[in-house]
Protein backbone atom coordinates (compact mmCIF):
# COMPACT_ATOMS: atom_id res chain seq x y z
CA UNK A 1 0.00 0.00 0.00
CA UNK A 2 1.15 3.28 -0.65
CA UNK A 3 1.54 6.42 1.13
CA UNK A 4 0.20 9.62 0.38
CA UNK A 5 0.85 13.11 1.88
CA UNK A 6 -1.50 16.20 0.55
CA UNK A 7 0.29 19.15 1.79
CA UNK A 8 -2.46 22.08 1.45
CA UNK A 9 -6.00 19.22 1.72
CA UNK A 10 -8.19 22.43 2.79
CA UNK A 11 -7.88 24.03 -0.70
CA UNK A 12 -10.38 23.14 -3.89
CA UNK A 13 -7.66 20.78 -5.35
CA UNK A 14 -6.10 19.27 -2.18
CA UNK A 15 -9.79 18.39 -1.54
CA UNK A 16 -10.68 17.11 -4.99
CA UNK A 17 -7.44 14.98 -4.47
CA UNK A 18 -8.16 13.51 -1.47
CA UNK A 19 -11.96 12.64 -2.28
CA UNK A 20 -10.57 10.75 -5.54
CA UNK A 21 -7.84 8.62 -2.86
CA UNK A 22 -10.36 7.87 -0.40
CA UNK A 23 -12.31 5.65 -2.37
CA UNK A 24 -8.69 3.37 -2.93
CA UNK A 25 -7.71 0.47 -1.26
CA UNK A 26 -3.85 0.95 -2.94
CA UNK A 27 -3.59 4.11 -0.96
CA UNK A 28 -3.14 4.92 2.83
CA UNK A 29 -4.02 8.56 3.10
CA UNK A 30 -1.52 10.22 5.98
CA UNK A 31 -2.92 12.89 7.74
CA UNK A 32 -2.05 15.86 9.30
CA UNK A 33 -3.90 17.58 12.78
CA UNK A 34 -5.24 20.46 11.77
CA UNK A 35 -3.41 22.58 14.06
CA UNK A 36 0.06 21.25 13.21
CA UNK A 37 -0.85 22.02 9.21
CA UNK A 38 1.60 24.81 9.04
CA UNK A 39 4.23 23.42 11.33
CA UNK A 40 7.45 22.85 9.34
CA UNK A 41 8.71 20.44 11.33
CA UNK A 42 5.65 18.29 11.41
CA UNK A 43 5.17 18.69 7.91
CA UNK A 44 8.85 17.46 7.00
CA UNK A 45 7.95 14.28 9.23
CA UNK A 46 5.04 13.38 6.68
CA UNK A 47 6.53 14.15 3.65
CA UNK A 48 9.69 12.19 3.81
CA UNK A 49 7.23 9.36 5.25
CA UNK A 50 5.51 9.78 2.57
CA UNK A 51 5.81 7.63 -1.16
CA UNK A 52 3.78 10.47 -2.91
CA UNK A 53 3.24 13.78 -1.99
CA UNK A 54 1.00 16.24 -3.36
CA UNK A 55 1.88 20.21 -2.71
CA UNK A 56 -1.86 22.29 -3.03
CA UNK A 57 -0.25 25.46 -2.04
CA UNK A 58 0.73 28.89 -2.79
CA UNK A 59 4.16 29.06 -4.59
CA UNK A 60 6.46 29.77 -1.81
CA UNK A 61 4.78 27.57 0.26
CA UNK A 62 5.38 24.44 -2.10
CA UNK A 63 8.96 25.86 -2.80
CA UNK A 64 9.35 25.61 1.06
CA UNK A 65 7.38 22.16 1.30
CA UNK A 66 10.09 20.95 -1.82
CA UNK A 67 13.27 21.99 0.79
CA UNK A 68 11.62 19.68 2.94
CA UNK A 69 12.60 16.34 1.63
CA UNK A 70 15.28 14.76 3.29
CA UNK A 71 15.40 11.40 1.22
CA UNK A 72 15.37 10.43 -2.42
CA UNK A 73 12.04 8.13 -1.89
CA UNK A 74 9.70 10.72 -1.61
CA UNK A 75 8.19 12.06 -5.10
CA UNK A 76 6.58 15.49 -5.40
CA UNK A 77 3.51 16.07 -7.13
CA UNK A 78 3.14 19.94 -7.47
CA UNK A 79 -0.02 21.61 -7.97
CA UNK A 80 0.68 25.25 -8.06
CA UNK A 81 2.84 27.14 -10.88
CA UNK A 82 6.09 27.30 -8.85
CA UNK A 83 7.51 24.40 -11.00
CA UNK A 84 5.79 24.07 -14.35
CA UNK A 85 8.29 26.07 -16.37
CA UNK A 86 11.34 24.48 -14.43
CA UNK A 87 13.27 22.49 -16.74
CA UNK A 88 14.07 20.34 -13.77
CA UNK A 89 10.71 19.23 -13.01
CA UNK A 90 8.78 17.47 -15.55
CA UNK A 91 5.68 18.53 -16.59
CA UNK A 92 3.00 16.30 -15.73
CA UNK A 93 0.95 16.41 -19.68
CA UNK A 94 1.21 12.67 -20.36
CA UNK A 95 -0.95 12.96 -23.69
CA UNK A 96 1.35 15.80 -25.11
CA UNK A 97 4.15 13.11 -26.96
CA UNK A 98 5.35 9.62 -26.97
CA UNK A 99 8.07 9.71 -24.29
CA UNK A 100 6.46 12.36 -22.10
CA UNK A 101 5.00 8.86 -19.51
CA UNK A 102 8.30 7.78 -19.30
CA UNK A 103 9.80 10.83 -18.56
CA UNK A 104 6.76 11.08 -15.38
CA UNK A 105 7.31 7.45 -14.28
CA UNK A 106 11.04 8.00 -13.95
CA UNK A 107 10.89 11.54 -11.87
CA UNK A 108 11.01 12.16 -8.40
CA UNK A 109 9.28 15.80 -9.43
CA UNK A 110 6.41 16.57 -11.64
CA UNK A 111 4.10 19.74 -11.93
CA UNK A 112 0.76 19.67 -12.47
CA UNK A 113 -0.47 21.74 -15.51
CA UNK A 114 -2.79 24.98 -15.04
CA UNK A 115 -6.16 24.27 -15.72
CA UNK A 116 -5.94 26.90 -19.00
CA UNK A 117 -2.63 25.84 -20.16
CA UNK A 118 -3.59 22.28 -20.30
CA UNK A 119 -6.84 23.50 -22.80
CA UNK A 120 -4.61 25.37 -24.88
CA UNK A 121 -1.85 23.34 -25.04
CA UNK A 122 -3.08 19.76 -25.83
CA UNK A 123 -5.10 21.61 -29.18
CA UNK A 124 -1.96 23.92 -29.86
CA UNK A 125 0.99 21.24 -29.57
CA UNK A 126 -0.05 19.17 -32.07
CA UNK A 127 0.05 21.83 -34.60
CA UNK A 128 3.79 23.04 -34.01
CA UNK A 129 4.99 19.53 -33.85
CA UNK A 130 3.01 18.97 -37.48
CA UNK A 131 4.19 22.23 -39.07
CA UNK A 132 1.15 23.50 -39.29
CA UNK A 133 1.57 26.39 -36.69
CA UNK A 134 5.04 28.05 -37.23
CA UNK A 135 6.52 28.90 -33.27
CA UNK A 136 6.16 32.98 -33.77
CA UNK A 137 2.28 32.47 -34.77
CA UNK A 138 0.73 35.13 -33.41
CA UNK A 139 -1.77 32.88 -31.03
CA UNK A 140 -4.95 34.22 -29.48
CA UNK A 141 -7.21 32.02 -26.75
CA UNK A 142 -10.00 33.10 -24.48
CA UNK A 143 -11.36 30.75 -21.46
CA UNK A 144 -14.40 30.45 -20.14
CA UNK A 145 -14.09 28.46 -16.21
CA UNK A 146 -16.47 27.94 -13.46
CA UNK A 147 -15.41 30.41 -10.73
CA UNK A 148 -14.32 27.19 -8.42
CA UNK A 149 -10.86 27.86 -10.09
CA UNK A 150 -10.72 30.80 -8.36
CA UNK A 151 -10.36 29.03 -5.33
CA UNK A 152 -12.06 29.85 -1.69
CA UNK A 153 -12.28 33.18 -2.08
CA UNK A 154 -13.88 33.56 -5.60
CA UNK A 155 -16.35 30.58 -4.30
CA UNK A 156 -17.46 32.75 -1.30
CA UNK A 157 -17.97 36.11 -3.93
CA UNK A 158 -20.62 33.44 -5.47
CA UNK A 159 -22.26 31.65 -3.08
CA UNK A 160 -22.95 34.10 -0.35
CA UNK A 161 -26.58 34.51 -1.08
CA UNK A 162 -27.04 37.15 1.72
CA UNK A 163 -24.78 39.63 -0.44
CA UNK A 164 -25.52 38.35 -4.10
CA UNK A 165 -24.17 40.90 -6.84
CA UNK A 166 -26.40 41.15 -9.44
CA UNK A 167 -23.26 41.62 -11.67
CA UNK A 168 -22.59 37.94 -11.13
CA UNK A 169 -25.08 36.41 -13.09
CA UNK A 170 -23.19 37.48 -16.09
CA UNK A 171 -19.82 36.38 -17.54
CA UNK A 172 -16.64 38.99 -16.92
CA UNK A 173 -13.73 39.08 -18.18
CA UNK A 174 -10.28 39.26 -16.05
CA UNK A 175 -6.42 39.13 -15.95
CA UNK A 176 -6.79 42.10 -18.38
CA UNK A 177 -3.42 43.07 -17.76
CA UNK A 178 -2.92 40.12 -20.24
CA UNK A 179 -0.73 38.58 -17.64
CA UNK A 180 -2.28 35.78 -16.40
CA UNK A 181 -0.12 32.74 -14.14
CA UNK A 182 -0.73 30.36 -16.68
CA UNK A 183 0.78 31.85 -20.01
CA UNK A 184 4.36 31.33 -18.87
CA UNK A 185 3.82 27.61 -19.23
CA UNK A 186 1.68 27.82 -22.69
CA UNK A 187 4.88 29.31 -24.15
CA UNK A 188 6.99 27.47 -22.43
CA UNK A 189 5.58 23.75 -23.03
CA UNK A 190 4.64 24.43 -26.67
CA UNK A 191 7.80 26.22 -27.96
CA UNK A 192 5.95 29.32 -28.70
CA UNK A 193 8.78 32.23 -29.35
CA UNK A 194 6.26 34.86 -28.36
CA UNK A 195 3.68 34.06 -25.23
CA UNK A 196 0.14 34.09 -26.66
CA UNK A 197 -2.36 36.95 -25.94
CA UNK A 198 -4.51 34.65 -23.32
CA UNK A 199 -7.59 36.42 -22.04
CA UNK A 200 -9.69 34.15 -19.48
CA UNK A 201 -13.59 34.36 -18.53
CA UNK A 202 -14.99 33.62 -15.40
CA UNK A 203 -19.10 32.36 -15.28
CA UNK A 204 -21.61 31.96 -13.39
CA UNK A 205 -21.64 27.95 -12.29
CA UNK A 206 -18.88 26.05 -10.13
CA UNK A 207 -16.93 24.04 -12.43
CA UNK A 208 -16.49 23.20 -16.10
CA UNK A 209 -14.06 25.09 -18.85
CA UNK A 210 -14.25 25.62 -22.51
CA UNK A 211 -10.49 26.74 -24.10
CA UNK A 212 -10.74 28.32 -27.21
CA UNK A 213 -8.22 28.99 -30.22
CA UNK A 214 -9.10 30.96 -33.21
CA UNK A 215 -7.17 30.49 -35.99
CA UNK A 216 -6.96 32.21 -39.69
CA UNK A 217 -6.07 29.57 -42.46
CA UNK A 218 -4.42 31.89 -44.59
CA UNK A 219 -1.69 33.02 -41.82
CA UNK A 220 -1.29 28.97 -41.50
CA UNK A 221 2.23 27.42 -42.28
CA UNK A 222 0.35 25.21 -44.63
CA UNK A 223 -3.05 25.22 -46.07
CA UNK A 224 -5.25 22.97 -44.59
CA UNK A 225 -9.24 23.20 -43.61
CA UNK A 226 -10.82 22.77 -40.13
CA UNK A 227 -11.01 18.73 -41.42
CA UNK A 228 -7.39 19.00 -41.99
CA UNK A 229 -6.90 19.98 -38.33
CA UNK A 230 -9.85 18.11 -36.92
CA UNK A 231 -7.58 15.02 -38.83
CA UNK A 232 -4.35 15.58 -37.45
CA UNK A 233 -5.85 16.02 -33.86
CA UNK A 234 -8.03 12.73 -34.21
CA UNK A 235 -4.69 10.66 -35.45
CA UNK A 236 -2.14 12.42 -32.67
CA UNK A 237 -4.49 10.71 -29.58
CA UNK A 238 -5.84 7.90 -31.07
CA UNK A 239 -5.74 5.75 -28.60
CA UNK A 240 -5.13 8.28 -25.70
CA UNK A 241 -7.74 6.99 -22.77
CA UNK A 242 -8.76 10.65 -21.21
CA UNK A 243 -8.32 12.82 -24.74
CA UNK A 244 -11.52 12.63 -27.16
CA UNK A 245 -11.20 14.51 -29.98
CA UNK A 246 -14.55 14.90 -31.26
CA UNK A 247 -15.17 14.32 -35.49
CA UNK A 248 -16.39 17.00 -36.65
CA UNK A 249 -19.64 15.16 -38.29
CA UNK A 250 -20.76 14.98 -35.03
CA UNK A 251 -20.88 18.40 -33.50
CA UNK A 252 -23.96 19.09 -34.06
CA UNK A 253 -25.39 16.16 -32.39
CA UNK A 254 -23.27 16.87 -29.14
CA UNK A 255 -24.75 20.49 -29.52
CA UNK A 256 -27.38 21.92 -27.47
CA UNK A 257 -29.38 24.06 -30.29
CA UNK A 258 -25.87 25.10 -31.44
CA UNK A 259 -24.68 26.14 -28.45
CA UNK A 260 -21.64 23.94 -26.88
CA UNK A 261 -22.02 22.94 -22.82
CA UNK A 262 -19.21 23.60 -21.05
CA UNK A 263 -20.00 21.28 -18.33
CA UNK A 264 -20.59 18.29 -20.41
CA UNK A 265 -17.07 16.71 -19.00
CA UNK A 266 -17.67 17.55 -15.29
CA UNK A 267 -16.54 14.94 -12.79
CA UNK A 268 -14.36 13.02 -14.99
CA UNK A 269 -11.52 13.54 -16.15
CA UNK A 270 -11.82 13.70 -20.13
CA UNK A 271 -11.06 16.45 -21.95
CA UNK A 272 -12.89 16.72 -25.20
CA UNK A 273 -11.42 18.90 -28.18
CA UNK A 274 -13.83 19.96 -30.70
CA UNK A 275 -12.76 21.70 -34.30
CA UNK A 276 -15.40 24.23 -35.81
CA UNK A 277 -14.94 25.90 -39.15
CA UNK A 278 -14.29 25.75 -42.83
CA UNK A 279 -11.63 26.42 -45.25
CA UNK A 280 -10.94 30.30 -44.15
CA UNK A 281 -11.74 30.20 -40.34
CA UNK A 282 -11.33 27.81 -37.56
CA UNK A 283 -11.88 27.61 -33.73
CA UNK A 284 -10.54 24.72 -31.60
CA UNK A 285 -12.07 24.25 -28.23
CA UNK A 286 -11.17 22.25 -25.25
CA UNK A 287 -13.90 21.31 -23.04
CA UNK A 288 -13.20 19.48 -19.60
CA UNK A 289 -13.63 19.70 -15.70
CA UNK A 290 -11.08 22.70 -14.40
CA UNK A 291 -11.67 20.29 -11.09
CA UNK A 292 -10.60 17.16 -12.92
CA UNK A 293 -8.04 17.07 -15.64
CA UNK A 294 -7.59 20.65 -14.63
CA UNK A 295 -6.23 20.07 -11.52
CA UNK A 296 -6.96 16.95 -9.34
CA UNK A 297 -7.86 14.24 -12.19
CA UNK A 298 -4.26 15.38 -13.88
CA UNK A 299 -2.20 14.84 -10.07
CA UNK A 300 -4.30 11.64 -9.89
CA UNK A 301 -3.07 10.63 -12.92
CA UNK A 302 0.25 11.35 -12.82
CA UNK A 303 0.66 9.47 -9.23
CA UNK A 304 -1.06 6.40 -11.15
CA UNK A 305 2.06 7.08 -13.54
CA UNK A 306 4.69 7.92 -11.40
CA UNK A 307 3.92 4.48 -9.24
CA UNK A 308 3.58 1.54 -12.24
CA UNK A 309 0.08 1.61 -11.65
CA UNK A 310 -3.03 1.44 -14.24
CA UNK A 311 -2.94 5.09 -15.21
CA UNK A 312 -6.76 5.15 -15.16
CA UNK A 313 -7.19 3.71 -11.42
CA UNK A 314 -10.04 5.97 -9.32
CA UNK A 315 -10.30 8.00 -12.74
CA UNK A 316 -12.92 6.40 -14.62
């Protein structure tokens, strides 16, 4: 049986995480008094006890957690962005090329992909390594999330029905100082030479995320149709378990009046990439749970990597 440390359980993901372990029998859950939480000392005694640990923390707080580790057992499962552009961690995107499992399963440190950067870059990567998007394409994406990605204090803005904002109830916009946490690690991961202009959209309902990239055929490396792309996408994860990439003969079905649901992969942890368009315009969109392989479905996952396990165990 192996041991598990979550290292920040009260936040949205350390919770996620642990409800997903509960339900295994492989895993024996070690846990921390509530009080002691913050205590380095006590902290350092379960993570070096630990076989997998999973840091749900602010930045400096899993940089601090990572100092901890006293042995060369112990492998680090990192949540926040402290680590995703480190070249010294790997980054925890199984799906993204052949060798990318390997390089999890063999690491003693692996960062968890931002819920955004994980949309973006599973329907972008594909394209660079093809040839089909040149690494100085001018790249545009807007995301729609739940506002649970916001963690506890975004959740409180929307659930405290005594002080309900009408202003809620619609969409807004934000990071519109186009500098959002997550576009270091789109540019980084994909090879882009310029970060992309990344502008995110918070709604109205807990969870679920929709990742959209526009693209212009005629500012394409090569000329190819939203078929083309949908194509390419459907042959580079065939066969990938949590990675659907939907034909495009069947969008309409899976629409809702023409209008796309952007909780449709909620508490799971597919991700579903659709391809809209014709031979001038196109629009990719990943749809999946910001909760699932956004954040806790994706540590999950790479634990079931990192330990020789059946990637998919407490995941489907």
């Amino acid at each position: 049986m192996y041991k598990v440390f979550v290292d920040g359980h009260e936040g949205t993901t350390g919770l996620k995480i642990n409800e997903r372990l509960l339900r295994r029998k492989d895993i024996k859950l070690l846990k921390i008094e509530h009080k002691k939480r913050k205590d380095p000392d006590e902290r350092a005694k379960f993570i070096n006890e630990a076989d997998i640990v999973f840091l749900c923390l602010p930045d400096d707080a899993a940089k601090e957690s990572v100092s901890l580790v006293k042995n060369n057992k112990t492998k680090i499962i990192d949540a926040s962005t402290a680590h995703r552009t480190n070249p010294d961690w790997v980054y925890g995107l199984p799906e993204i090329n052949k060798i990318q499992r390997k390089k999890i399963r063999d690491s003693n440190r692996v960062s968890v992909p931002g819920c955004h950067a994980t949309g973006f870059i599973l329907a972008v990567y594909p394209l660079i390594k093809k040839g089909i998007l040149q690494n100085d394409h001018p790249l545009v994406s807007y995301s729609l999330t739940g506002y649970s990605g916001g963690g506890k204090k975004m959740i409180n803005i929307y659930e405290d029905i005594d002080h309900h904002k009408e202003e809620l109830i619609a969409p807004r916009h934000y990071a519109l100082t186009l500098s959002h946490k997550h576009i270091p690690e789109m540019q980084f991961v994909t090879g882009l030479k310029y970060p992309p202009l990344f502008l995110p959209i918070v709604g109205n309902f807990y969870n679920g995320m929709a990742v959209s990239i526009p693209l212009l055929t005629r500012s394409l490396n090569k000329m190819v149709s939203a078929q083309d792309i949908n194509d390419i996408l459907s042959e580079y994860y065939d066969g990938e378990v949590f990675i659907n990439v939907i034909h495009m003969d069947a969008n309409e079905i899976l629409l809702d009046n023409g209008f796309l649901n952007p909780v449709a992969c909620n508490n799971t942890n597919m991700l579903d990439i659709f391809t809209f368009g014709n031979n001038e315009q196109i629009v990719l969109i990943s749809r999946f749970d910001n909760l699932g392989k956004g954040a806790s479905g994706a540590a999950v996952q790479n634990m079931n990597i990192m330990l020789g396990i059946d990637e998919t165990s407490g995941l489907k």
